[in-house]
PDB file of N, CA and C in Angstrom:
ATOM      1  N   UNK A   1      -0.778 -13.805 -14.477  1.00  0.00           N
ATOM      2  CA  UNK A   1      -0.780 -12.492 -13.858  1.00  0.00           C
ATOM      3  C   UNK A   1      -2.172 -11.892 -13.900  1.00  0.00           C
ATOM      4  N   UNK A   2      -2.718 -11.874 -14.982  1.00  0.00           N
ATOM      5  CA  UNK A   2      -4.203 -11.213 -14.918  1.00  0.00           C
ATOM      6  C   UNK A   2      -4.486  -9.794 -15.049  1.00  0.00           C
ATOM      7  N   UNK A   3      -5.300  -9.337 -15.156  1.00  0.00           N
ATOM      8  CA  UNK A   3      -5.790  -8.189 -15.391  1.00  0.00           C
ATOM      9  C   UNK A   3      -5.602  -7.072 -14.341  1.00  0.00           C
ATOM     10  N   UNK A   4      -5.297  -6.365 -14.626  1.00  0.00           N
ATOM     11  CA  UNK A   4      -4.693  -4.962 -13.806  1.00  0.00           C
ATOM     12  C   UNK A   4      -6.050  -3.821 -14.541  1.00  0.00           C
ATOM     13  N   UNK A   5      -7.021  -3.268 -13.388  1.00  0.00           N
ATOM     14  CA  UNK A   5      -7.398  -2.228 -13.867  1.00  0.00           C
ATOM     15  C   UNK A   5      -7.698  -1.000 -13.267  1.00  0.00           C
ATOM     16  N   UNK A   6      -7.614  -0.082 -14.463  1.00  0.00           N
ATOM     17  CA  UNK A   6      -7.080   1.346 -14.192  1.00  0.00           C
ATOM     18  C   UNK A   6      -8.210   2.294 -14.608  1.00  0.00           C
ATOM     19  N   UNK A   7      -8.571   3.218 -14.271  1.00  0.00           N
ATOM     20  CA  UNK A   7      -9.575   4.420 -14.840  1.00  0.00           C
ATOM     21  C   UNK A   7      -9.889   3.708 -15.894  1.00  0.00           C
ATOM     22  N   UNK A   8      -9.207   4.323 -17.430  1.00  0.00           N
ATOM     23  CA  UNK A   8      -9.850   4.123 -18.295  1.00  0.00           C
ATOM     24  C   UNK A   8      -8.890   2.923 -19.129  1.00  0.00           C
ATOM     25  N   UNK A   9      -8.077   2.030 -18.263  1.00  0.00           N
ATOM     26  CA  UNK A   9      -7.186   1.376 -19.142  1.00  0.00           C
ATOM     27  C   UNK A   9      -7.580   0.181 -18.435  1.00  0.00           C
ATOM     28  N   UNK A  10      -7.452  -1.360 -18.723  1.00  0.00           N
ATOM     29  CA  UNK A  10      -7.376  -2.806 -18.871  1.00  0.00           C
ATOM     30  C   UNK A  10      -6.220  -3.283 -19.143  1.00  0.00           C
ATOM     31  N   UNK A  11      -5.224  -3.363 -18.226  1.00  0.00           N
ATOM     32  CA  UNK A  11      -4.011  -4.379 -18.676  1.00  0.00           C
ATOM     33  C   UNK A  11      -4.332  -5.552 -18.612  1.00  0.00           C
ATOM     34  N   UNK A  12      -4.205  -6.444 -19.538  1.00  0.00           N
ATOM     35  CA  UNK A  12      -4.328  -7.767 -19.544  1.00  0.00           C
ATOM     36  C   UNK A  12      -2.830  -8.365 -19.771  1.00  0.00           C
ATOM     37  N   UNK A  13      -2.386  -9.246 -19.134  1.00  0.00           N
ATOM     38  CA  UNK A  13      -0.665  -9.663 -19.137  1.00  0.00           C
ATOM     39  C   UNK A  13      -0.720 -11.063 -18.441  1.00  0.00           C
ATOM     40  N   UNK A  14       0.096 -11.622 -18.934  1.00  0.00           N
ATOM     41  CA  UNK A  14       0.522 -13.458 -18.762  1.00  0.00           C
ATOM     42  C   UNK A  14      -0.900 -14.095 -19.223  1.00  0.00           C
ATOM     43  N   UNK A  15      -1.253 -15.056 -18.185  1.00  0.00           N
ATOM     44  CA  UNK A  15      -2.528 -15.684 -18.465  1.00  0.00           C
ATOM     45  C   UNK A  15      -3.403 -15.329 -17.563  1.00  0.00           C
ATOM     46  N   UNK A  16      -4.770 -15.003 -18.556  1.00  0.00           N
ATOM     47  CA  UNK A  16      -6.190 -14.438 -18.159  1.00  0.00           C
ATOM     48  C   UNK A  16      -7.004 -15.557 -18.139  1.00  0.00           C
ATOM     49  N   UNK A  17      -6.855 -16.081 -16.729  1.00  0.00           N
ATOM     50  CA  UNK A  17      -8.475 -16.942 -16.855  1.00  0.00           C
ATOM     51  C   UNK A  17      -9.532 -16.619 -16.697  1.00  0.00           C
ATOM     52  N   UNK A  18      -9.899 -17.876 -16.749  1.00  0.00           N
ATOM     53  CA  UNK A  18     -11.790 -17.820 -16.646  1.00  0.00           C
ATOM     54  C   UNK A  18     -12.241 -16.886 -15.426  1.00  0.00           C
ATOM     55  N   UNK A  19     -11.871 -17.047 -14.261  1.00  0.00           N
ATOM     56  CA  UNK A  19     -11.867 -16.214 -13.294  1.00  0.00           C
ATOM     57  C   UNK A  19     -12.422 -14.978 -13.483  1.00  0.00           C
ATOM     58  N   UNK A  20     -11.435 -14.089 -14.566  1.00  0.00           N
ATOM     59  CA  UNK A  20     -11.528 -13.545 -14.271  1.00  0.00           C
ATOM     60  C   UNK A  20     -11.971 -12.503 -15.797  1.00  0.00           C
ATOM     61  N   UNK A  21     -12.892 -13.378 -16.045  1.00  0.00           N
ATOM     62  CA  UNK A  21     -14.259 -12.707 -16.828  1.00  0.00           C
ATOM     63  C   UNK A  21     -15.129 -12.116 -16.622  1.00  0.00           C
ATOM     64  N   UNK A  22     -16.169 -12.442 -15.634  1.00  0.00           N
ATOM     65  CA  UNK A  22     -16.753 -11.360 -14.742  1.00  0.00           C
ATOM     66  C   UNK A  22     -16.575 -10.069 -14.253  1.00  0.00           C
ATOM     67  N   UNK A  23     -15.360  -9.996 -13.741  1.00  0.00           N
ATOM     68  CA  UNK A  23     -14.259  -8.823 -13.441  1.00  0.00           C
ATOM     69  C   UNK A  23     -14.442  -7.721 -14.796  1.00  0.00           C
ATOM     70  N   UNK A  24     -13.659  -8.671 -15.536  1.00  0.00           N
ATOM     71  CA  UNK A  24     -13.433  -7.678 -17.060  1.00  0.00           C
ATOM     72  C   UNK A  24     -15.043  -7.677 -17.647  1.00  0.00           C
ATOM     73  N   UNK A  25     -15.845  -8.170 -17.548  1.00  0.00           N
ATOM     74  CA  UNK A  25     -17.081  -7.540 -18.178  1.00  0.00           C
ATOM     75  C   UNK A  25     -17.660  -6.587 -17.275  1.00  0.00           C
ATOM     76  N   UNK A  26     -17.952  -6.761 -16.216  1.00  0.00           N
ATOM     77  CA  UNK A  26     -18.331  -5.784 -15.418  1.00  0.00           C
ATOM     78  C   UNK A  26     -17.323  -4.221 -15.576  1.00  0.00           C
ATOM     79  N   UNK A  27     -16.318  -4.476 -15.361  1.00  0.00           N
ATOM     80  CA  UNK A  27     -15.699  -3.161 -16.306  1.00  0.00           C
ATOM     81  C   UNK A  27     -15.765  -2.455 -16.888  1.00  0.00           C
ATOM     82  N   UNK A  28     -15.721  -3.780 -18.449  1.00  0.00           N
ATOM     83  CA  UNK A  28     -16.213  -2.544 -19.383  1.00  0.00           C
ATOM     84  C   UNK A  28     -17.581  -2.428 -19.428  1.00  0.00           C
ATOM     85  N   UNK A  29     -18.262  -2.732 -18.871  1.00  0.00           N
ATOM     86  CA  UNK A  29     -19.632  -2.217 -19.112  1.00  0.00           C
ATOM     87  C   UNK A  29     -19.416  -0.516 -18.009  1.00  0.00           C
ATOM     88  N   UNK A  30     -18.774  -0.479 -16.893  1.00  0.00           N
ATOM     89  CA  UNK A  30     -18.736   0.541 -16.579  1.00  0.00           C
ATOM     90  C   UNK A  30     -17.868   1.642 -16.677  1.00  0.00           C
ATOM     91  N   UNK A  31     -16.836   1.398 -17.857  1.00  0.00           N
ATOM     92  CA  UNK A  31     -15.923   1.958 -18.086  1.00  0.00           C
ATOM     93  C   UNK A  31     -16.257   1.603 -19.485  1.00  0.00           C
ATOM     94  N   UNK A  32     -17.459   2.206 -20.393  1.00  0.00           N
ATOM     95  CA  UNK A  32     -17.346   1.978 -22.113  1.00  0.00           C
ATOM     96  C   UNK A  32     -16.200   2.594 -22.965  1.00  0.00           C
ATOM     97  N   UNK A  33     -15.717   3.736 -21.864  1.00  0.00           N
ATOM     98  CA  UNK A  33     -14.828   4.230 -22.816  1.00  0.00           C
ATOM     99  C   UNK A  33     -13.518   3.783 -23.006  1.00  0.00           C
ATOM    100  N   UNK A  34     -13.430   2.871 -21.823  1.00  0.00           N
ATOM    101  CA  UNK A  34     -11.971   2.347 -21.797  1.00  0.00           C
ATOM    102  C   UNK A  34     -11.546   1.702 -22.430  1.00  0.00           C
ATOM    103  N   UNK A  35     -10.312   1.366 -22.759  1.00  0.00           N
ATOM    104  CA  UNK A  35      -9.420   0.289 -23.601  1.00  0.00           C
ATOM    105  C   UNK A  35      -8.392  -0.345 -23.020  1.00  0.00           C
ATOM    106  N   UNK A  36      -8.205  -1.573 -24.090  1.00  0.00           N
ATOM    107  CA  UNK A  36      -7.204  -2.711 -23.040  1.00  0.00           C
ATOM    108  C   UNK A  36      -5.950  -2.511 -23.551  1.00  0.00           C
ATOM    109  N   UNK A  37      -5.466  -2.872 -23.013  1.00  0.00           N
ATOM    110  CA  UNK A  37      -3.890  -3.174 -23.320  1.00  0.00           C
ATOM    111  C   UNK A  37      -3.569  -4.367 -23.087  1.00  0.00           C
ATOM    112  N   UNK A  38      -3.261  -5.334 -24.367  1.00  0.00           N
ATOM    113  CA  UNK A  38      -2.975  -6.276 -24.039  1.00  0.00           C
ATOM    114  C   UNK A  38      -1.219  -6.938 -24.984  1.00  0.00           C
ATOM    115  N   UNK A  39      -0.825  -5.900 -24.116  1.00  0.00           N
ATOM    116  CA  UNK A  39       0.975  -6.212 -25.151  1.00  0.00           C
ATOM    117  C   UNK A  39       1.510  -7.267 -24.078  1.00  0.00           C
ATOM    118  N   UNK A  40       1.373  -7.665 -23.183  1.00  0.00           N
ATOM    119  CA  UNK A  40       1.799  -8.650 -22.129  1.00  0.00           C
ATOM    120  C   UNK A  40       1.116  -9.676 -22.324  1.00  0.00           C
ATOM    121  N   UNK A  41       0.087  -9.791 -22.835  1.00  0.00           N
ATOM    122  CA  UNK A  41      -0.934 -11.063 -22.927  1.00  0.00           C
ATOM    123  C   UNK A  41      -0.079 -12.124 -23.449  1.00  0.00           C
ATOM    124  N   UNK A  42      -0.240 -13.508 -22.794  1.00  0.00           N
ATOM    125  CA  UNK A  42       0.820 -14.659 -22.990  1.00  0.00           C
ATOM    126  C   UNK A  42      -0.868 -15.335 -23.610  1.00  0.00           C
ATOM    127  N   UNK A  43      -1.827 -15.405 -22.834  1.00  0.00           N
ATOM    128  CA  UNK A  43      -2.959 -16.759 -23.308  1.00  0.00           C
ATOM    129  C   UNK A  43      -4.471 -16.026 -22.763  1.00  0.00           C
ATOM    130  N   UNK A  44      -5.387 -16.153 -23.435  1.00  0.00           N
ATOM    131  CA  UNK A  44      -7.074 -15.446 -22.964  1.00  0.00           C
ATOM    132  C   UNK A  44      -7.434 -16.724 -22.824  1.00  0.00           C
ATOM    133  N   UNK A  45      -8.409 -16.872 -21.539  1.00  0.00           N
ATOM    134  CA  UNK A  45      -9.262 -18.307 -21.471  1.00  0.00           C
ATOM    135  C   UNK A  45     -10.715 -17.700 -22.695  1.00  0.00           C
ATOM    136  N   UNK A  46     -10.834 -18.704 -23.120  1.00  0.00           N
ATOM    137  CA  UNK A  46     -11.908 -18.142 -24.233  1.00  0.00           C
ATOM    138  C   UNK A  46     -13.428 -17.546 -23.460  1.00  0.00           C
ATOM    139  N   UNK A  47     -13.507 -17.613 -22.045  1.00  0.00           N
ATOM    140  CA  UNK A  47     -15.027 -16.831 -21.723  1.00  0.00           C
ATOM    141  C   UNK A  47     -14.077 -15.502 -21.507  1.00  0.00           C
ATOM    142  N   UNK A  48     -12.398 -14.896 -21.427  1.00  0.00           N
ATOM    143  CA  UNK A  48     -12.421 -13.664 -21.337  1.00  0.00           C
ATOM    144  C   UNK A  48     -13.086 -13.312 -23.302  1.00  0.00           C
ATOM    145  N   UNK A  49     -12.358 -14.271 -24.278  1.00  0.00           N
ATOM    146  CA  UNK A  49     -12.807 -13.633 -25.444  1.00  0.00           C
ATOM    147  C   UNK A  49     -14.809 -13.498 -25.623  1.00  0.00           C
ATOM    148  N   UNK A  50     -14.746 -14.691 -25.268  1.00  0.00           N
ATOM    149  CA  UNK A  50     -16.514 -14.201 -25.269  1.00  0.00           C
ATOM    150  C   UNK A  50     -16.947 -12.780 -24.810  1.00  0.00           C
ATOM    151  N   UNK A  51     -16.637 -12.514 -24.138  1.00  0.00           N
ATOM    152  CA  UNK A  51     -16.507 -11.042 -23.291  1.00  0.00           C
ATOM    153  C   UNK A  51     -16.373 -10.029 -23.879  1.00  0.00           C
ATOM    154  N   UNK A  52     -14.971 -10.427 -24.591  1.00  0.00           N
ATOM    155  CA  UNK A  52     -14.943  -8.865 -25.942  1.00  0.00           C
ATOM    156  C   UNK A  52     -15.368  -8.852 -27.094  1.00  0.00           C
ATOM    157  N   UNK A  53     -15.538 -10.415 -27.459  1.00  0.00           N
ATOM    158  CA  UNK A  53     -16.700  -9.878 -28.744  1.00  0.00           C
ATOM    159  C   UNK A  53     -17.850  -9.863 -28.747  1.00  0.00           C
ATOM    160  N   UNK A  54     -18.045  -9.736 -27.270  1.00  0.00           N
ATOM    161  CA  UNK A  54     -19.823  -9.462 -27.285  1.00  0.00           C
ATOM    162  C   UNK A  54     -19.504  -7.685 -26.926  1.00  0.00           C
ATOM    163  N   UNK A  55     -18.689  -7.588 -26.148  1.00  0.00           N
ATOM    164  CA  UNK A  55     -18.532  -5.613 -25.605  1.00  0.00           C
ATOM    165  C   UNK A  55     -17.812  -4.982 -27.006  1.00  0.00           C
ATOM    166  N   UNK A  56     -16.876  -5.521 -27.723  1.00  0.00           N
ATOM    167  CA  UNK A  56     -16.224  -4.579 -28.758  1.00  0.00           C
ATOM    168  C   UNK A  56     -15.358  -3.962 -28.368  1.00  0.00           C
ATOM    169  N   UNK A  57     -14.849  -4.169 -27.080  1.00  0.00           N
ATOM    170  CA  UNK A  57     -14.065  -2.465 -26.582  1.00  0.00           C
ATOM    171  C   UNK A  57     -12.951  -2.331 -27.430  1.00  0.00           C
ATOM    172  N   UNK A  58     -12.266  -0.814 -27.462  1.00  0.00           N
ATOM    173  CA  UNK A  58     -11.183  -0.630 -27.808  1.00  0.00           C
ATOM    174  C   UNK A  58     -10.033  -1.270 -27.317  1.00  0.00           C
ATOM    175  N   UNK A  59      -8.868  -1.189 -28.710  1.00  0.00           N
ATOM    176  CA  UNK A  59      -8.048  -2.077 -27.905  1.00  0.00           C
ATOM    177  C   UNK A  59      -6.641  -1.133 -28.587  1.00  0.00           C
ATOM    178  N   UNK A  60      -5.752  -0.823 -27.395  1.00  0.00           N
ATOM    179  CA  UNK A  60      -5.089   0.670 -27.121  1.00  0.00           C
ATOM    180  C   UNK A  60      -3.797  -0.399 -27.859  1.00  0.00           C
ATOM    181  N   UNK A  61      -3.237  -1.221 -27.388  1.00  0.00           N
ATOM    182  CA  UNK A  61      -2.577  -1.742 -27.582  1.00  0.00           C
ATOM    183  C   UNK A  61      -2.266  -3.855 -27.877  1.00  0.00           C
ATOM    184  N   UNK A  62      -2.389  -4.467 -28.877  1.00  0.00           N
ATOM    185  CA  UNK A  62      -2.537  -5.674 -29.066  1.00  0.00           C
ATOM    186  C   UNK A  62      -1.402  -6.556 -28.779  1.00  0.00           C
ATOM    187  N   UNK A  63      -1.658  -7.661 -28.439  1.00  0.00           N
ATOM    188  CA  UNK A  63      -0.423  -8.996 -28.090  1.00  0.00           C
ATOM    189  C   UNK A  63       0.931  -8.958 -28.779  1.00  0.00           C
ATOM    190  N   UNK A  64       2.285  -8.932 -27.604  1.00  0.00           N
ATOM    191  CA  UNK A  64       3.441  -9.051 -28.763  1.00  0.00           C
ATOM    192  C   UNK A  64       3.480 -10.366 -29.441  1.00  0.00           C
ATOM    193  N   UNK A  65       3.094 -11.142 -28.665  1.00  0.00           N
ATOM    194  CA  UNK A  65       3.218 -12.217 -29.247  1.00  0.00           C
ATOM    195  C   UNK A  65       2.283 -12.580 -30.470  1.00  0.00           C
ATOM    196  N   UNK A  66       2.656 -12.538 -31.835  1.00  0.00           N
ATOM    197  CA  UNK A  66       2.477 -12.510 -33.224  1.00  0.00           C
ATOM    198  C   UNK A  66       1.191 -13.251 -33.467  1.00  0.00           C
ATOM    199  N   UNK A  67       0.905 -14.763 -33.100  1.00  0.00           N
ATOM    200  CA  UNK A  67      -0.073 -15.712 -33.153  1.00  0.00           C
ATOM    201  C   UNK A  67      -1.191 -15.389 -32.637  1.00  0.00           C
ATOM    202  N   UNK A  68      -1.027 -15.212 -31.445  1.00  0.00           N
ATOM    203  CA  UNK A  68      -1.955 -14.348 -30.189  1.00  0.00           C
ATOM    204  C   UNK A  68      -2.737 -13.093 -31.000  1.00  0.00           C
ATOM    205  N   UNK A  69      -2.218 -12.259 -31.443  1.00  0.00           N
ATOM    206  CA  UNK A  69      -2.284 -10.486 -32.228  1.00  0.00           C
ATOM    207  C   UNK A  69      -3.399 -11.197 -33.307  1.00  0.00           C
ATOM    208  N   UNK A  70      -2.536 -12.262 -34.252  1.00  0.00           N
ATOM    209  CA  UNK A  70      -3.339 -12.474 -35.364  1.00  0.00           C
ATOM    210  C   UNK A  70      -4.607 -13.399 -34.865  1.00  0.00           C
ATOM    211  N   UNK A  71      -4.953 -13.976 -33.913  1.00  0.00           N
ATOM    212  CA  UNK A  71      -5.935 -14.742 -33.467  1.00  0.00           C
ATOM    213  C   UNK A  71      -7.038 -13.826 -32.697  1.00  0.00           C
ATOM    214  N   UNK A  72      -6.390 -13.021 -31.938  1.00  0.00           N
ATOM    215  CA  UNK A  72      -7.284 -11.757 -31.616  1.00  0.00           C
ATOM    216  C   UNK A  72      -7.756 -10.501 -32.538  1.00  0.00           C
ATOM    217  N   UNK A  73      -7.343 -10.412 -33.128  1.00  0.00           N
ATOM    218  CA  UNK A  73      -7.685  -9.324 -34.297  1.00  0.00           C
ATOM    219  C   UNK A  73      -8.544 -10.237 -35.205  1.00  0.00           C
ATOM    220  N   UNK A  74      -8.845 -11.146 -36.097  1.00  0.00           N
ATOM    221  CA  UNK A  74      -9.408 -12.048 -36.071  1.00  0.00           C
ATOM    222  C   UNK A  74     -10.887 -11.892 -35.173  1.00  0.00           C
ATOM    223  N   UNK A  75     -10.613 -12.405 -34.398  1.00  0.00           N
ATOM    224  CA  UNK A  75     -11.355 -12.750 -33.792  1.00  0.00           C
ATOM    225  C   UNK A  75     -12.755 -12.004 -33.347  1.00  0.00           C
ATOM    226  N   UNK A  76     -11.844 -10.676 -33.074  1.00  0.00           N
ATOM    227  CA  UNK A  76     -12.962  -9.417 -32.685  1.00  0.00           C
ATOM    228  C   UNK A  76     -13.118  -8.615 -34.090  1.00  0.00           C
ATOM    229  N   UNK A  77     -12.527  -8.940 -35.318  1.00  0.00           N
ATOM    230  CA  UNK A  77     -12.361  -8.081 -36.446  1.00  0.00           C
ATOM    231  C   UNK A  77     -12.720  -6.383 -36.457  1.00  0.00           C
ATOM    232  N   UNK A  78     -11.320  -6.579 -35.842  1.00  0.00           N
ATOM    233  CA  UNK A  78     -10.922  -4.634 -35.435  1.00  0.00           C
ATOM    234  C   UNK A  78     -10.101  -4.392 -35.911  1.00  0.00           C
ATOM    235  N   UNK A  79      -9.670  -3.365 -35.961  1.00  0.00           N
ATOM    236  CA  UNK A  79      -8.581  -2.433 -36.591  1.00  0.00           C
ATOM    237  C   UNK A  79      -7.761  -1.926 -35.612  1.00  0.00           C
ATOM    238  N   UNK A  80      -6.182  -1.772 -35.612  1.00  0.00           N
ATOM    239  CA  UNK A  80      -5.467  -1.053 -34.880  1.00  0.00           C
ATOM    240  C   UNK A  80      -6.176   0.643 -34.971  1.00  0.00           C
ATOM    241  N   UNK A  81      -5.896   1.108 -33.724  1.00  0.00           N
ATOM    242  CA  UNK A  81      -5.822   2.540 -33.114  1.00  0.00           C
ATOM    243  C   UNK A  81      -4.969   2.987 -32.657  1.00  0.00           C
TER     244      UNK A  81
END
């Protein structure tokens, strides 16, 4: 499904490819204040993660899926908000 974006929000849901990294960096670079939502996220191709742990952005809401949550939190070593 891919990334859905909004003013100040980033849905990320099903699988995010490579594709569509560019997209989401260009974003948040113009939207710093925004945050993602990624409670739909099924799989990140790893250049979207390159992406956020080089930007940091906030993240409004994290993966239901448990493995995913703990591999991304991890990963960007953030804290729920």
């Amino acid at each position: 499904m891919g990334i859905e974006y909004q003013k100040k929000r980033a849905k990320l849901s099903g699988f995010v490819s490579v594709e569509e990294a560019e997209g989401l960096l260009q974003w948040l670079q113009s939207a710093p204040q925004g945050a993602l939502d990624m409670r739909d996220c099924e799989h990140l191709h790893a250049a979207n993660l390159q992406v956020l742990m080089a930007v940091k952005p906030k993240v409004a809401a994290w993966p239901k899926d448990a493995q995913l949550d703990r591999w991304l939190r991890q990963a960007l070593e953030t804290t729920t908000d």
